[in-house]
Protein backbone atom coordinates (compact mmCIF):
# COMPACT_ATOMS: atom_id res chain seq x y z
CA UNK A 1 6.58 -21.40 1.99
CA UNK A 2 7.45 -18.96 4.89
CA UNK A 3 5.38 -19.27 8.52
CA UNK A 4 5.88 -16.63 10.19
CA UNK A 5 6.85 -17.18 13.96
CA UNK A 6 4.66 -15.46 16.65
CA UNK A 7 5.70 -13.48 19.08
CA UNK A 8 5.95 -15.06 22.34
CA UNK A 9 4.58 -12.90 24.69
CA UNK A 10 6.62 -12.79 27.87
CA UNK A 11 4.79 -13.92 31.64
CA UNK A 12 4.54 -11.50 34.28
CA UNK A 13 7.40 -13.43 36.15
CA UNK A 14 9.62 -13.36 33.28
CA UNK A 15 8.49 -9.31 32.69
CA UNK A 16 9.64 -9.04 36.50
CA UNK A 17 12.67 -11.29 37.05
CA UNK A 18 11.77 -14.39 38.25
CA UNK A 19 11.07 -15.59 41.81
CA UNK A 20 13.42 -12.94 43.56
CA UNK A 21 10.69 -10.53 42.53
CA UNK A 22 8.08 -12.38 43.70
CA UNK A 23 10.11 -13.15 47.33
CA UNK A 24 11.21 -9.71 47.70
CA UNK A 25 7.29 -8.37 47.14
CA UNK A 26 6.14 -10.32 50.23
CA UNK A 27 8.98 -9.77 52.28
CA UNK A 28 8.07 -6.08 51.62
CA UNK A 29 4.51 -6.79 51.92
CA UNK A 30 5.11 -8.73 55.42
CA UNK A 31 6.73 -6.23 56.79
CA UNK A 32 3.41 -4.25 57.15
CA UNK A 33 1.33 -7.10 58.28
CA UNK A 34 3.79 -8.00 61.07
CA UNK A 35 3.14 -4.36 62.85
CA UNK A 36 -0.46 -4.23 61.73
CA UNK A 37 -3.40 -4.72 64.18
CA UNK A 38 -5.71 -6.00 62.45
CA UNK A 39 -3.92 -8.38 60.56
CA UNK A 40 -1.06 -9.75 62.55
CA UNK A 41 -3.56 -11.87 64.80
CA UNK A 42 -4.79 -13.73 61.69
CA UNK A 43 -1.19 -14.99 60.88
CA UNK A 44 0.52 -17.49 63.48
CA UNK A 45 3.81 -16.10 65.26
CA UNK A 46 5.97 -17.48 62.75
CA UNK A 47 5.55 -15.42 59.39
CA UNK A 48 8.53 -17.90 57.09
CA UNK A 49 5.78 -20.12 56.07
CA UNK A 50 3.31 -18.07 55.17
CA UNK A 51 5.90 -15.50 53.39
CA UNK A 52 6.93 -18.88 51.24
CA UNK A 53 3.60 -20.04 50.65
CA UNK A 54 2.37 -16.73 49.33
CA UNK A 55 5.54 -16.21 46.98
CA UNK A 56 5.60 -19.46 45.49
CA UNK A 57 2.03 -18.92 45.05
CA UNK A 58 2.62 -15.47 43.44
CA UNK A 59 5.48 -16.87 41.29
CA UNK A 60 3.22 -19.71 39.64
CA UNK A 61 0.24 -17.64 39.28
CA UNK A 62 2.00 -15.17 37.15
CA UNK A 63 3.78 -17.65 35.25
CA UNK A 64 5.91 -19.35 37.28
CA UNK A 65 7.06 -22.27 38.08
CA UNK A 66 4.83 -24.31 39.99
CA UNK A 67 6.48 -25.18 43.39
CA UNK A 68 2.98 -24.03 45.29
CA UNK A 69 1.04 -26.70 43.78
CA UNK A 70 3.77 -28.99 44.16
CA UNK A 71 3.76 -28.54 47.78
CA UNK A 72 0.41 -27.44 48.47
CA UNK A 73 -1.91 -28.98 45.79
CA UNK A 74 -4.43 -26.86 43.89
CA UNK A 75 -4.54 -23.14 45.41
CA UNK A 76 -8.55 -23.34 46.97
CA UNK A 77 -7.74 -19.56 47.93
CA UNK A 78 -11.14 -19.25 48.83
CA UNK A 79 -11.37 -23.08 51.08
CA UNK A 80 -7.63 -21.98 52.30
CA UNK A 81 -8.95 -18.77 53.82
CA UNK A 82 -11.92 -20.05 55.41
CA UNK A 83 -11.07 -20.24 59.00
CA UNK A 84 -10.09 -16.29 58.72
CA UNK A 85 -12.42 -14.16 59.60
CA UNK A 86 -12.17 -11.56 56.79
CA UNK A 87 -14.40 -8.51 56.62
CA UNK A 88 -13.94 -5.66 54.33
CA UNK A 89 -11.87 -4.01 57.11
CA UNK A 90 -9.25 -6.95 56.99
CA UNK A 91 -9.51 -6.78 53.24
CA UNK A 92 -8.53 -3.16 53.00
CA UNK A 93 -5.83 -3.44 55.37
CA UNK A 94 -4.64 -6.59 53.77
CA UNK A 95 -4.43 -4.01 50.38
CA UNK A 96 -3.26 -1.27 51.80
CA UNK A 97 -0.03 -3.64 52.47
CA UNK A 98 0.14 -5.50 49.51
CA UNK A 99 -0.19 -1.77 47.43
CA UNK A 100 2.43 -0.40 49.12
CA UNK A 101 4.88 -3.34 49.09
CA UNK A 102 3.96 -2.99 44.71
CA UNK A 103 4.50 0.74 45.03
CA UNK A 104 8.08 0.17 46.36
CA UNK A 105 8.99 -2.26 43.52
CA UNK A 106 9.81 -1.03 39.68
CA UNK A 107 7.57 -2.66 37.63
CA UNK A 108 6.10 -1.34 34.38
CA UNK A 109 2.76 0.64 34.95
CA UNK A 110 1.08 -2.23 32.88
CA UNK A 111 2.40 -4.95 35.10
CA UNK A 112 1.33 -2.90 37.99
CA UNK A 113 -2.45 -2.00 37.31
CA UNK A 114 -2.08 -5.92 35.87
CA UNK A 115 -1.49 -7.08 39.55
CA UNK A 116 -3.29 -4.47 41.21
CA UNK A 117 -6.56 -5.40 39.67
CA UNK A 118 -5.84 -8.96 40.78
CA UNK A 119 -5.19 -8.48 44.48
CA UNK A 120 -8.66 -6.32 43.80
CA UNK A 121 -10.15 -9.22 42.39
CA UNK A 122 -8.62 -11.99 44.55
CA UNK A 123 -9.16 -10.22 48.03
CA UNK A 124 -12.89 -9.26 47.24
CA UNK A 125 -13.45 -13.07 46.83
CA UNK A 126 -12.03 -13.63 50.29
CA UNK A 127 -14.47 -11.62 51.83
CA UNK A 128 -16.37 -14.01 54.24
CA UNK A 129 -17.68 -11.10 57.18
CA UNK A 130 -20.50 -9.25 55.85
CA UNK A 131 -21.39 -6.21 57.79
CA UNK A 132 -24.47 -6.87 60.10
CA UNK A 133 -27.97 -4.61 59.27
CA UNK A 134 -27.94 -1.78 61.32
CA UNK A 135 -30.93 -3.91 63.09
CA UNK A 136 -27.58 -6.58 63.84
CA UNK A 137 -29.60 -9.41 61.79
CA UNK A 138 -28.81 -9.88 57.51
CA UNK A 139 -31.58 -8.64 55.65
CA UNK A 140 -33.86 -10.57 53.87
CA UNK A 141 -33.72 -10.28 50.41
CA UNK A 142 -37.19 -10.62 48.33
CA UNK A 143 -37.59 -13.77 46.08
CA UNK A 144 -38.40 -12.39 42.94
């Protein structure tokens, strides 16, 4: 009796080369937080860490090996950001980088809109600033 095999479908790190992908990305991608405004007080002076963090994170998120969770345990994006203050401002900017650093890489158009829509995604969730009323307070928001 014959089984056929199925096809193994390939990760987004394998699709993209491995971890030199995934290093180069955020050394692109920290290029433009290191001169931005906005951002560049949220990081401390030295970027190495954070550049390693978020590529080993990258790299075991799309398929990876998983050397972040080695080191770092599980991810907690959301815990790991807290201390941030991140408004949609800081979210766009934090984009605008991270779009540009993926614009300057060759990547399929599938693997693109792939990790575009999860830096969407991802930095949405980070959001912890909401804008103030125009009265300066939160509104209320009815029960029912």
């Amino acid at each position: 009796m014959w089984q056929y095999a199925r096809p193994v479908e390939e990760s987004v790190y394998e699709q993209v080369g491995g971890q030199e992908f995934f290093d180069q990305l955020v050394e692109r991608f920290y290029q433009g937080v290191a001169v931005d405004e906005l951002l560049r007080p949220l990081y401390p002076d030295d970027l190495g860490p954070a550049r390693k963090h978020l590529a080993q994170f990258l790299a075991q998120y799309w398929g990876g090996p998983p050397y972040y969770s080695a080191e770092r345990g599980h991810p907690r994006l959301r815990m790991r950001h807290a201390p941030f203050v991140i408004g949609v401002d800081e979210r766009d900017a934090w984009m605008r980088h991270m779009r540009a650093a993926l614009a300057a890489c060759e990547l399929p158009e599938s693997t693109r809109i792939a990790m575009v829509d999860y830096f969407e995604s991802a930095s949405m969730h980070l959001i912890n600033k909401q804008p103030p009323t125009p009265s300066g307070t939160f509104r209320k928001l009815p029960l029912s």
